[in-house]
C-alpha atoms as a PDB file:
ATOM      1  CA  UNK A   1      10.164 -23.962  47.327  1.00  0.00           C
ATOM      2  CA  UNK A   2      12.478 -20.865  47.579  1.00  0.00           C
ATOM      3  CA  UNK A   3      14.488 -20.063  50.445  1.00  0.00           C
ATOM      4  CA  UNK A   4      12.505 -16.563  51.305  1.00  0.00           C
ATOM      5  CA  UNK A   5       9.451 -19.112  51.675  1.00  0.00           C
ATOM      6  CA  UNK A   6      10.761 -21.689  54.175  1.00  0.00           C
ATOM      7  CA  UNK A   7      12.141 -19.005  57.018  1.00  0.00           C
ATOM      8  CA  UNK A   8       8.724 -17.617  57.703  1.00  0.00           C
ATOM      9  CA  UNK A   9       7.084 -21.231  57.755  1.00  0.00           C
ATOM     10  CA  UNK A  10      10.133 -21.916  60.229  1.00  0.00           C
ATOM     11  CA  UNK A  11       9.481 -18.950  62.527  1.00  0.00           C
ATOM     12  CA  UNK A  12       5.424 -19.806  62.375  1.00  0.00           C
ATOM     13  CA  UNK A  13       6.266 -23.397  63.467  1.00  0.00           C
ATOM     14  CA  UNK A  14       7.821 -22.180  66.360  1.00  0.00           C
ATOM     15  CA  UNK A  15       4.604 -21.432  68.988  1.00  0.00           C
ATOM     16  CA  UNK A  16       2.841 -24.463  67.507  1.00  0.00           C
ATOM     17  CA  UNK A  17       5.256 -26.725  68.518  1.00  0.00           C
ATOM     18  CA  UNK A  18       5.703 -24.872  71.604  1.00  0.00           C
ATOM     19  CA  UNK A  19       1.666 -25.277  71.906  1.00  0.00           C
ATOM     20  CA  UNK A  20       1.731 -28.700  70.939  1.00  0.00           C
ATOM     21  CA  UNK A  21       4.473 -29.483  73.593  1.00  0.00           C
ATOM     22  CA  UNK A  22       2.857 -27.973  76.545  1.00  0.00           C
ATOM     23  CA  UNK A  23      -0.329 -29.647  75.923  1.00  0.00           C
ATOM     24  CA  UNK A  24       1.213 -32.672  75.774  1.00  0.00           C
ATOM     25  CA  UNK A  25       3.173 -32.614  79.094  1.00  0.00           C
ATOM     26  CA  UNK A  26       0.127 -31.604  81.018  1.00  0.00           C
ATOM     27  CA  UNK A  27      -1.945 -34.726  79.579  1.00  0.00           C
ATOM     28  CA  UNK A  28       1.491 -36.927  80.824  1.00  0.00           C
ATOM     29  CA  UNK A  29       1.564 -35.016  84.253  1.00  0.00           C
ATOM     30  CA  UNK A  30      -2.048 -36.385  84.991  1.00  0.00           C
ATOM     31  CA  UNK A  31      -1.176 -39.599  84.200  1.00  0.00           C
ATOM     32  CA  UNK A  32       2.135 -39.631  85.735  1.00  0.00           C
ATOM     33  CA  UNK A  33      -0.320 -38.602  89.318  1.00  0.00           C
ATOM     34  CA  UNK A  34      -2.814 -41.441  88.501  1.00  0.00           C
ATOM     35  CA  UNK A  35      -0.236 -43.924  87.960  1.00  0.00           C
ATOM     36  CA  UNK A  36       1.395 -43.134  91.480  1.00  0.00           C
ATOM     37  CA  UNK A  37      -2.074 -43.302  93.019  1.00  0.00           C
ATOM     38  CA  UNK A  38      -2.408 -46.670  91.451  1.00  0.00           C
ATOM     39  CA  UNK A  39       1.189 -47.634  92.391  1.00  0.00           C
ATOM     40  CA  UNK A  40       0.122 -46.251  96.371  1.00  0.00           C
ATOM     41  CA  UNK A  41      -2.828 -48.427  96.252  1.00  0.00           C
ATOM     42  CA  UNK A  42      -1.113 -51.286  95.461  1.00  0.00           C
ATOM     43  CA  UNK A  43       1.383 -51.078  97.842  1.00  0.00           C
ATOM     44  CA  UNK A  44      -1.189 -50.498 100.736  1.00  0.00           C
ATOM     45  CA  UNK A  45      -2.885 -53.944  99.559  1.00  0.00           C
ATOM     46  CA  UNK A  46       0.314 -55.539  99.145  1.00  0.00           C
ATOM     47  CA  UNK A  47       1.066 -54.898 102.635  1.00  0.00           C
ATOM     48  CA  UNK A  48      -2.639 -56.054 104.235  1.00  0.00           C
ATOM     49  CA  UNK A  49      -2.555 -59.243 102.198  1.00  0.00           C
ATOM     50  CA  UNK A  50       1.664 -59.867 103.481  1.00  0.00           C
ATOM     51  CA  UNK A  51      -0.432 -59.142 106.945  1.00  0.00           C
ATOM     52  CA  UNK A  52      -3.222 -61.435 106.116  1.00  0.00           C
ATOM     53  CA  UNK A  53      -0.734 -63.971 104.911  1.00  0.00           C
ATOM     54  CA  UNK A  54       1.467 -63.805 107.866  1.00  0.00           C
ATOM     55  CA  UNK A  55      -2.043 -64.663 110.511  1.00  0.00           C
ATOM     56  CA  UNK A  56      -3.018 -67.380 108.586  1.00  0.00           C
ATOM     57  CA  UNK A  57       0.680 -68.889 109.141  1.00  0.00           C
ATOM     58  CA  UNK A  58       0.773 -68.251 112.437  1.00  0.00           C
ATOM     59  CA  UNK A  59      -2.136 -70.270 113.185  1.00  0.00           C
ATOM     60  CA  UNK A  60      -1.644 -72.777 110.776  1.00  0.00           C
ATOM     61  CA  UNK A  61       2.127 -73.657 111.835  1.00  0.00           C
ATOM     62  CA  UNK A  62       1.109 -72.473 115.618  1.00  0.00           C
ATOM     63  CA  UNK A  63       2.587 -76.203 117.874  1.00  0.00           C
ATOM     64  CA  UNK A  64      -0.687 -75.429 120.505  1.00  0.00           C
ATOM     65  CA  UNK A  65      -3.052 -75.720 117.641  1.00  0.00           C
ATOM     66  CA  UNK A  66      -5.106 -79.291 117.990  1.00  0.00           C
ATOM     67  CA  UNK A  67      -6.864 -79.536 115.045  1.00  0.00           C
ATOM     68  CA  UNK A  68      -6.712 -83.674 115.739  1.00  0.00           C
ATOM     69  CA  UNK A  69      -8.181 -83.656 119.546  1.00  0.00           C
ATOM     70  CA  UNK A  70     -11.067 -81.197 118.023  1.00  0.00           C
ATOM     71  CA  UNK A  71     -11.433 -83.393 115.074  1.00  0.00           C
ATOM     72  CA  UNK A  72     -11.346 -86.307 117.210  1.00  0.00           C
ATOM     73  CA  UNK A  73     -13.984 -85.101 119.622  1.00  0.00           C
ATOM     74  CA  UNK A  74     -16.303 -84.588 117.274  1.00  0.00           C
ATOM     75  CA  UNK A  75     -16.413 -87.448 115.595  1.00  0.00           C
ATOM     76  CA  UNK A  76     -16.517 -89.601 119.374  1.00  0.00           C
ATOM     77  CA  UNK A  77     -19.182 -87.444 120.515  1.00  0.00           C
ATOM     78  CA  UNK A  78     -22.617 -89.620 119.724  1.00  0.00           C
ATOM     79  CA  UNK A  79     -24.402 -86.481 119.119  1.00  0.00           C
ATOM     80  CA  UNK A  80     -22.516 -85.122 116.264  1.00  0.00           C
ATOM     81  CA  UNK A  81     -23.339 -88.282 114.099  1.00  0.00           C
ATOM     82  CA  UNK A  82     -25.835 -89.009 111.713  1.00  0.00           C
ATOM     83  CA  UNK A  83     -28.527 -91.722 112.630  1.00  0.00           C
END
């Protein structure tokens, strides 16, 4: 092609790119807002299940906890058995 040909292709190139562009950073800004609302949910059930977590220790390693005596009282009591 001649030179006289490729400078108004050029110039007409222009505003589709530009077109193109624009389109294409709207599509990533709506992602970019779902991905943070992902990323906020995630964090919010991080945090209840670190909460969860931390209960579930606390009465687990708690020293007043007697899982034997209430183990043990069960299985002395003549009612709780089979016959």
């Amino acid at each position: 092609m001649e030179s006289w040909v490729l400078i108004p292709l050029m110039a007409l190139s222009i505003p589709i790119i530009a077109i193109l562009t624009s389109a294409r950073n709207k599509n990533g800004k709506s992602n970019t807002k779902k991905i943070e609302n992902d990323l906020k949910q995630l964090q919010i059930e991080n945090l209840e299940l670190k909460q969860r977590l931390e209960n579930i220790e606390t009465i687990v390693a708690e020293p007043d906890w007697q899982i034997d005596k209430t183990l043990n009282s069960g299985i002395n009591n003549e009612n709780n058995r089979l016959k």
